[in-house]
Protein backbone atom coordinates (compact mmCIF):
# COMPACT_ATOMS: atom_id res chain seq x y z
CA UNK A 1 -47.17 60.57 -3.44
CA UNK A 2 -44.52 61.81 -0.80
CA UNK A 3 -44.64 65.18 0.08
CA UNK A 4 -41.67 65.94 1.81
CA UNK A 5 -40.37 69.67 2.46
CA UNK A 6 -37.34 70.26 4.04
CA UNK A 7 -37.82 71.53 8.27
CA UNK A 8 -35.07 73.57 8.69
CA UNK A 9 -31.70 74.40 7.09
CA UNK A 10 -28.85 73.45 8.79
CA UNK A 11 -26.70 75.28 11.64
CA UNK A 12 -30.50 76.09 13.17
CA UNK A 13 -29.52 74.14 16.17
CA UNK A 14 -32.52 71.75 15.41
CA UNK A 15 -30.58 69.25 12.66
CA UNK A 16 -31.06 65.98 15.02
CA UNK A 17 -34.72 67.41 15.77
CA UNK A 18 -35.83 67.93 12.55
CA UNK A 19 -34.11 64.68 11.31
CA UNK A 20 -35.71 62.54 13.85
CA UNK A 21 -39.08 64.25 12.76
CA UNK A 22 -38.21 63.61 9.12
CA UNK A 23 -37.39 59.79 9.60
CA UNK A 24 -40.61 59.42 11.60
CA UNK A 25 -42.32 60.70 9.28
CA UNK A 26 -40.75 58.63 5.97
CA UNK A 27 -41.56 55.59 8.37
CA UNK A 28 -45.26 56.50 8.84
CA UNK A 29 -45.80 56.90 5.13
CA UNK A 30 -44.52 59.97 4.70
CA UNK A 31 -46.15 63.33 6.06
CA UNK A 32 -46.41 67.08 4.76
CA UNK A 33 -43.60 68.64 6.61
CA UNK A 34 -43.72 72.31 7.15
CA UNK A 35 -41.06 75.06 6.15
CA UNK A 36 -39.58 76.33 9.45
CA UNK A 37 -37.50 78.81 10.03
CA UNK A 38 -34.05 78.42 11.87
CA UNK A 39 -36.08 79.28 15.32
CA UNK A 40 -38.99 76.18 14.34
CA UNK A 41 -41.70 78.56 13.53
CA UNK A 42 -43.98 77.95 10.75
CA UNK A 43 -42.99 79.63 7.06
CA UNK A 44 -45.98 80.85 5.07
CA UNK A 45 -46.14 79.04 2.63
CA UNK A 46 -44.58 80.23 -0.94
CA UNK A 47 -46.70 78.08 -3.30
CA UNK A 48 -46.81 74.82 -4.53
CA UNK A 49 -44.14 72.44 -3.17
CA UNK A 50 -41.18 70.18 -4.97
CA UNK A 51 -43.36 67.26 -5.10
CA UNK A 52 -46.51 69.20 -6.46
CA UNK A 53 -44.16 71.34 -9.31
CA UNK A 54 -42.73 67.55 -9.92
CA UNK A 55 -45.98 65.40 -10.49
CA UNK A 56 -47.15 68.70 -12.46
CA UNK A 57 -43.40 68.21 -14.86
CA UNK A 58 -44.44 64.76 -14.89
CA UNK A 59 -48.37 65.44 -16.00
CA UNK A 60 -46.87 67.81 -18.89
CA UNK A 61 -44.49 65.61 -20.13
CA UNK A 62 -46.61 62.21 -20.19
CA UNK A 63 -49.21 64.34 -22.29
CA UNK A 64 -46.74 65.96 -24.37
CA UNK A 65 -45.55 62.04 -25.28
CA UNK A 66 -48.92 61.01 -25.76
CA UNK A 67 -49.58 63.43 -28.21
CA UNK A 68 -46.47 63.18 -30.22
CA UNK A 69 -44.87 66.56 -28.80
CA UNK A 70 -41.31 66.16 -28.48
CA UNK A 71 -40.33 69.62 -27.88
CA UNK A 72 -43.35 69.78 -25.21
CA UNK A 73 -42.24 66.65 -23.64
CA UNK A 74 -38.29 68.19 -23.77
CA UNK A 75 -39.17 70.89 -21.90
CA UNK A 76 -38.77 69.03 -18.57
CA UNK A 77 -34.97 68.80 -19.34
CA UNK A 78 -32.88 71.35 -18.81
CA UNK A 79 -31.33 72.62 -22.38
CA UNK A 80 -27.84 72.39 -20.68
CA UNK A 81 -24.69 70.39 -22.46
CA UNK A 82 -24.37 68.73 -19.13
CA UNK A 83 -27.54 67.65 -19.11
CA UNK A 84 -27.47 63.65 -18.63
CA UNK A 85 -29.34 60.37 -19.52
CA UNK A 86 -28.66 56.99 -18.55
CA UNK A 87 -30.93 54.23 -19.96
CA UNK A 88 -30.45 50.83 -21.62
CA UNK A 89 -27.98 51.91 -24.54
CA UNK A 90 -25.59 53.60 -21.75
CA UNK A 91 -24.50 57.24 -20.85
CA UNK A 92 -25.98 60.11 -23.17
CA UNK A 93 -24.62 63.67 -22.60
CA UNK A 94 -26.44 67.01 -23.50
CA UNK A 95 -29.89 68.07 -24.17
CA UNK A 96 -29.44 67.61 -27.76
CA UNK A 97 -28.07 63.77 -27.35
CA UNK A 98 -31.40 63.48 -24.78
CA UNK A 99 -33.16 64.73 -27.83
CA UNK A 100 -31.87 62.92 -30.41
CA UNK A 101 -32.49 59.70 -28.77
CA UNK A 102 -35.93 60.19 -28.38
CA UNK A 103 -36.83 61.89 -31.46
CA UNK A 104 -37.50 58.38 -33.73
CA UNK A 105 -40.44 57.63 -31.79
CA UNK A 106 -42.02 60.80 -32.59
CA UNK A 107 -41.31 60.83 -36.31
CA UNK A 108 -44.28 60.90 -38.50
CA UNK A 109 -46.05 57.55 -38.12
CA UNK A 110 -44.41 56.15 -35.43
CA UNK A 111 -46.11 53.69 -32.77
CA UNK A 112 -45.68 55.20 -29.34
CA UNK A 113 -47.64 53.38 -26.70
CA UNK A 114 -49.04 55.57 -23.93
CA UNK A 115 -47.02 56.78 -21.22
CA UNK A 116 -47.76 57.45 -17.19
CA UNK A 117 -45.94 57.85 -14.33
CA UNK A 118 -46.75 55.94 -10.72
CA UNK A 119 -45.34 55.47 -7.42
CA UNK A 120 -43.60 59.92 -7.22
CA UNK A 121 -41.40 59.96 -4.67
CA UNK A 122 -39.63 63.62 -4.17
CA UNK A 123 -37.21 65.42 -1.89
CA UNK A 124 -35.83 68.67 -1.94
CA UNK A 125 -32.06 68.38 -1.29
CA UNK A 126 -31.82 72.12 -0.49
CA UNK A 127 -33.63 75.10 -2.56
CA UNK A 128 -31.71 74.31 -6.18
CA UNK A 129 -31.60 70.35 -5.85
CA UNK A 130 -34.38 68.21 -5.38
CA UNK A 131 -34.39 63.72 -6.35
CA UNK A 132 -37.55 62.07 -7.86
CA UNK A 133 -38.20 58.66 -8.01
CA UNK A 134 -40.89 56.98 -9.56
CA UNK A 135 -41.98 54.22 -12.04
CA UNK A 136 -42.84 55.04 -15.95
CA UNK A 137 -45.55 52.79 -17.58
CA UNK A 138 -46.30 52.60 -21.26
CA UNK A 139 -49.32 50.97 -22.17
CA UNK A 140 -50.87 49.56 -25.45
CA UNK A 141 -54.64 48.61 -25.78
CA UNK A 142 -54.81 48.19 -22.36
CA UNK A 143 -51.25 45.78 -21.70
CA UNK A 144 -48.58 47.21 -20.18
CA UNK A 145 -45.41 46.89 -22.98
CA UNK A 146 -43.03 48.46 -20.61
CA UNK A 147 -42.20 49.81 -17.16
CA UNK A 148 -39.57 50.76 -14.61
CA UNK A 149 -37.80 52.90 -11.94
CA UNK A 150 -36.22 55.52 -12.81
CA UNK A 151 -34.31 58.77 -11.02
CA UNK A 152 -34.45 62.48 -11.33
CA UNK A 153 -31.93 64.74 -10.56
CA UNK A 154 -33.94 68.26 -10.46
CA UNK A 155 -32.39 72.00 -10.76
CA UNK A 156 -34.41 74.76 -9.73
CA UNK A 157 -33.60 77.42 -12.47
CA UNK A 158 -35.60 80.68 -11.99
CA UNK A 159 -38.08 79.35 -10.19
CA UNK A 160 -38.69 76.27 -12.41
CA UNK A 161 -37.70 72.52 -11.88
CA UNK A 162 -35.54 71.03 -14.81
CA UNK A 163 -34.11 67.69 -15.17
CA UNK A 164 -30.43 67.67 -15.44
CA UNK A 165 -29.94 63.93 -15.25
CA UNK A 166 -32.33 60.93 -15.80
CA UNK A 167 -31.55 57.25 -14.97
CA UNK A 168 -34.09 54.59 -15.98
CA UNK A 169 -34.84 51.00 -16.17
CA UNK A 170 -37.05 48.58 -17.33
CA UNK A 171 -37.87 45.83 -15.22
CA UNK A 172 -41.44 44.44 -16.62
CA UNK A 173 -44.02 44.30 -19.34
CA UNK A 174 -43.53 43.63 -23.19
């Protein structure tokens, strides 16, 4: 996993610095950046990062699906109108459309093959915005049935990452 955090905000007078040090960095594998402030000195740190509040999302909502908790595994989206999803049957708008999609595979009785996430990729945009990336991977007796890329477009609402839009694909398996 990519731990990016952003090195400084912009109009610091270090934006081509701290970019240069950011692409070196995403070429090398990615690194742990520091928070700086607009002078380059270390920020203490204020908790866990984007990437560590994302994989932690992630970890709640893979277990909520494996144990047949839609509203646990809802409450990574944001319960906005304008909430968005965009996967194989097109555009769906709202929390409640997000819902309704996904609520037949958690009816009573209904086959759900285990879910987990790979390959987290994260980056804060600026303090409210951040952009996963990763792969999902549903698995039954052991085969992969499914998996693909998708995208996360995160909002930082009172000090809590929700998804307000969700791309995916599939690509492989079943």
């Amino acid at each position: 996993m990519i731990r990016n955090r952003p090195a400084g905000r912009r109009g610091s007078g270090l934006g081509a610095a701290m970019a240069v040090a950011l692409a070196a960095g995403l070429a090398t594998g990615g690194c742990r950046f520091e928070r700086l402030d607009a002078n380059g000195a270390p920020v203490p740190d204020e908790g866990p990062d984007l990437a560590e509040q994302v994989a932690s999302l992630l970890d709640r909502q893979a277990s909520s699906w494996n144990a047949g908790d839609l509203e646990g595994f809802m409450s990574a989206y944001s319960p906005s109108s304008t909430t968005t999803y965009i996967g194989s049957t097109g555009l769906i708008e709202g929390y409640d459309g997000i819902r309704e999609r996904y609520a037949p595979g958690f009816a009573e009785g209904a086959e759900r093959d285990s879910l987990r996430f790979e390959a987290l990729r994260v980056r804060e945009v600026d303090e409210r915005v951040g952009v996963a990336t990763a792969r999902y991977v549903l698995e039954r007796e052991g085969a992969v049935t499914s998996t693909g890329p998708f995208t996360l477009v995160l909002l930082n609402v009172e000090g809590g990452w929700l998804i307000v839009h969700d791309q995916s694909a599939e690509d492989g398996g079943g």
